[in-house]
Protein backbone atom coordinates (compact mmCIF):
# COMPACT_ATOMS: atom_id res chain seq x y z
CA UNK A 1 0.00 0.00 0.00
CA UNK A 2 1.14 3.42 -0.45
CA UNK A 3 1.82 5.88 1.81
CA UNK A 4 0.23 9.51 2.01
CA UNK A 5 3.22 11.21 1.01
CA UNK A 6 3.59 8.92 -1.86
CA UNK A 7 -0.03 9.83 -2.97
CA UNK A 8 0.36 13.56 -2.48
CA UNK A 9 3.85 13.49 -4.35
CA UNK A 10 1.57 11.81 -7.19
CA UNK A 11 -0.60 14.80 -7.21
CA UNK A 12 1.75 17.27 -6.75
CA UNK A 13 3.08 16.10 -10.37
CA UNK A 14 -0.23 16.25 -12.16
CA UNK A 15 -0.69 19.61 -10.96
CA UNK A 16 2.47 20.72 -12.48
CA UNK A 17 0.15 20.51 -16.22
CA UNK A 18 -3.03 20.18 -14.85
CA UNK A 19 -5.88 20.89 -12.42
CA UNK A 20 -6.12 18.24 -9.15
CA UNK A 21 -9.51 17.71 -8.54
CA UNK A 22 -11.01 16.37 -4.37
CA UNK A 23 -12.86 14.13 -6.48
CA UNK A 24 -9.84 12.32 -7.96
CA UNK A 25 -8.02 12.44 -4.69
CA UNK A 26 -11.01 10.55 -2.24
CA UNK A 27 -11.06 7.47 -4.33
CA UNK A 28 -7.15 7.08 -5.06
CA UNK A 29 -6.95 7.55 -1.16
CA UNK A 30 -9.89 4.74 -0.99
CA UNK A 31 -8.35 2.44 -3.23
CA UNK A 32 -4.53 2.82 -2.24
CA UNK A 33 -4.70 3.46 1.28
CA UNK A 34 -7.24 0.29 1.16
CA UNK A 35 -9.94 2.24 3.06
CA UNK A 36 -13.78 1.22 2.92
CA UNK A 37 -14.85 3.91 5.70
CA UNK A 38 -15.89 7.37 3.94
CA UNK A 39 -14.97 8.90 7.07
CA UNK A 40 -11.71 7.63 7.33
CA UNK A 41 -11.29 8.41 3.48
CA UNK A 42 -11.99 11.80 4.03
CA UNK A 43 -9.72 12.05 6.88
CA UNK A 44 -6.82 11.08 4.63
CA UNK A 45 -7.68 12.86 1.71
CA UNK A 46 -7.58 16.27 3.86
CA UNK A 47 -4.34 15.12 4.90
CA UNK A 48 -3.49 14.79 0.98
CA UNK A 49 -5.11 18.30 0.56
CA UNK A 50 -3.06 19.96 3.74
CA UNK A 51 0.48 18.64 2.22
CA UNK A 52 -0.60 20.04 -1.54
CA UNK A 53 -1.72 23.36 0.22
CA UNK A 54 1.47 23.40 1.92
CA UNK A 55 3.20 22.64 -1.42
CA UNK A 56 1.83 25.90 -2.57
CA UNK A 57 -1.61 25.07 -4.49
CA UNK A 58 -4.16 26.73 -4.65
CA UNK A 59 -8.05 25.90 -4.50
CA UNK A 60 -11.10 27.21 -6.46
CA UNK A 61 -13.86 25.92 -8.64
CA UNK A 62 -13.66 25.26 -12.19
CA UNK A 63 -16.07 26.61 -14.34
CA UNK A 64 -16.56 26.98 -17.86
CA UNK A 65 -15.90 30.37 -17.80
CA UNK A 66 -12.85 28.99 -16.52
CA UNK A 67 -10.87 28.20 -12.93
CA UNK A 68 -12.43 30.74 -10.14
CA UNK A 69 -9.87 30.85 -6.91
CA UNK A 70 -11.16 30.60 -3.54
CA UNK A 71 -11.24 33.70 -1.13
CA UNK A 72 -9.84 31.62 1.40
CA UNK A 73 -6.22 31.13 1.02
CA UNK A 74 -4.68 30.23 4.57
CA UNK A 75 -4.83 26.29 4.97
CA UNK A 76 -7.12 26.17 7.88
CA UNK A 77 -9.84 27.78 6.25
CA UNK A 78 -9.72 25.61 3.10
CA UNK A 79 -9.47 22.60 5.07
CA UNK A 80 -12.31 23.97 6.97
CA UNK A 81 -14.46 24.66 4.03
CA UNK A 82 -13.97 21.16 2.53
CA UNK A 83 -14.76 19.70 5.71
CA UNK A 84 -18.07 21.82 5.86
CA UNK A 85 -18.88 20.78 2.30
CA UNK A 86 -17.90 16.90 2.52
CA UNK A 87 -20.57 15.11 4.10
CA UNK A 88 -19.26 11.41 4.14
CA UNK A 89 -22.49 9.89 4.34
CA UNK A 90 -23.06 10.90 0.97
CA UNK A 91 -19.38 9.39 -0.22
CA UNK A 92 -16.38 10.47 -1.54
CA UNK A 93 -17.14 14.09 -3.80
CA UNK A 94 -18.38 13.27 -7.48
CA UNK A 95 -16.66 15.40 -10.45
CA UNK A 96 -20.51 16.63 -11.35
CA UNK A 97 -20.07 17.95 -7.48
CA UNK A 98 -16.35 17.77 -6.81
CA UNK A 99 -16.23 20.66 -4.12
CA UNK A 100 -12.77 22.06 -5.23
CA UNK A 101 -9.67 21.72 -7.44
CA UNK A 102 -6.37 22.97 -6.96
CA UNK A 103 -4.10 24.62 -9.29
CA UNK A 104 -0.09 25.64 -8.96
CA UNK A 105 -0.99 28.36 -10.86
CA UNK A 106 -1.42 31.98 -9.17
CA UNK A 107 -4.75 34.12 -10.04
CA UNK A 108 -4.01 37.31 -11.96
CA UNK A 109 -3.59 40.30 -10.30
């Protein structure tokens, strides 16, 4: 099994040329942490999310119109938001309804 870093590292190379989506992090956490719980899968992914935040990317919502960045930018209030948004019981976040992505890019000033 891997390890969290090991996923994170994963994602923070995909990011380098394209957008990281929650809903492609809960089920590669699911399937290569070999979790079943959506609690526990959630608990890891935000771990996931807290090492790419601290690896400098950034969340928003992506749009047609194209990526909008979050007003929140320190790491406790994205993690916080998430949280809010992610009810487990429902399972891990769909793309239709993938709460965030995150982006190394910066928004334009």
């Amino acid at each position: 099994m891997k390890q969290i870093n090991e996923i994170a590292a994963g994602f923070l190379e995909e990011a380098a040329h394209d957008y990281v989506g929650l809903w492609a992090i809960a089920p590669t956490v699911r399937r290569d942490l070999g979790l079943s719980s959506n609690e526990q899968v959630k608990a890891r992914s935000l771990d996931i999310v807290r090492i790419l935040l601290d690896h400098g990317l950034l969340p928003g919502t992506y749009l047609k119109t194209g990526f909008h960045y979050w007003n929140e930018r320190d790491p406790a209030s994205i993690i916080a938001r998430i949280d809010k948004e992610w009810d487990p019981a429902r399972g891990d976040p769909p793309l239709p309804h993938p709460i965030c992505w995150f982006t190394t890019k910066q928004p334009q000033q």
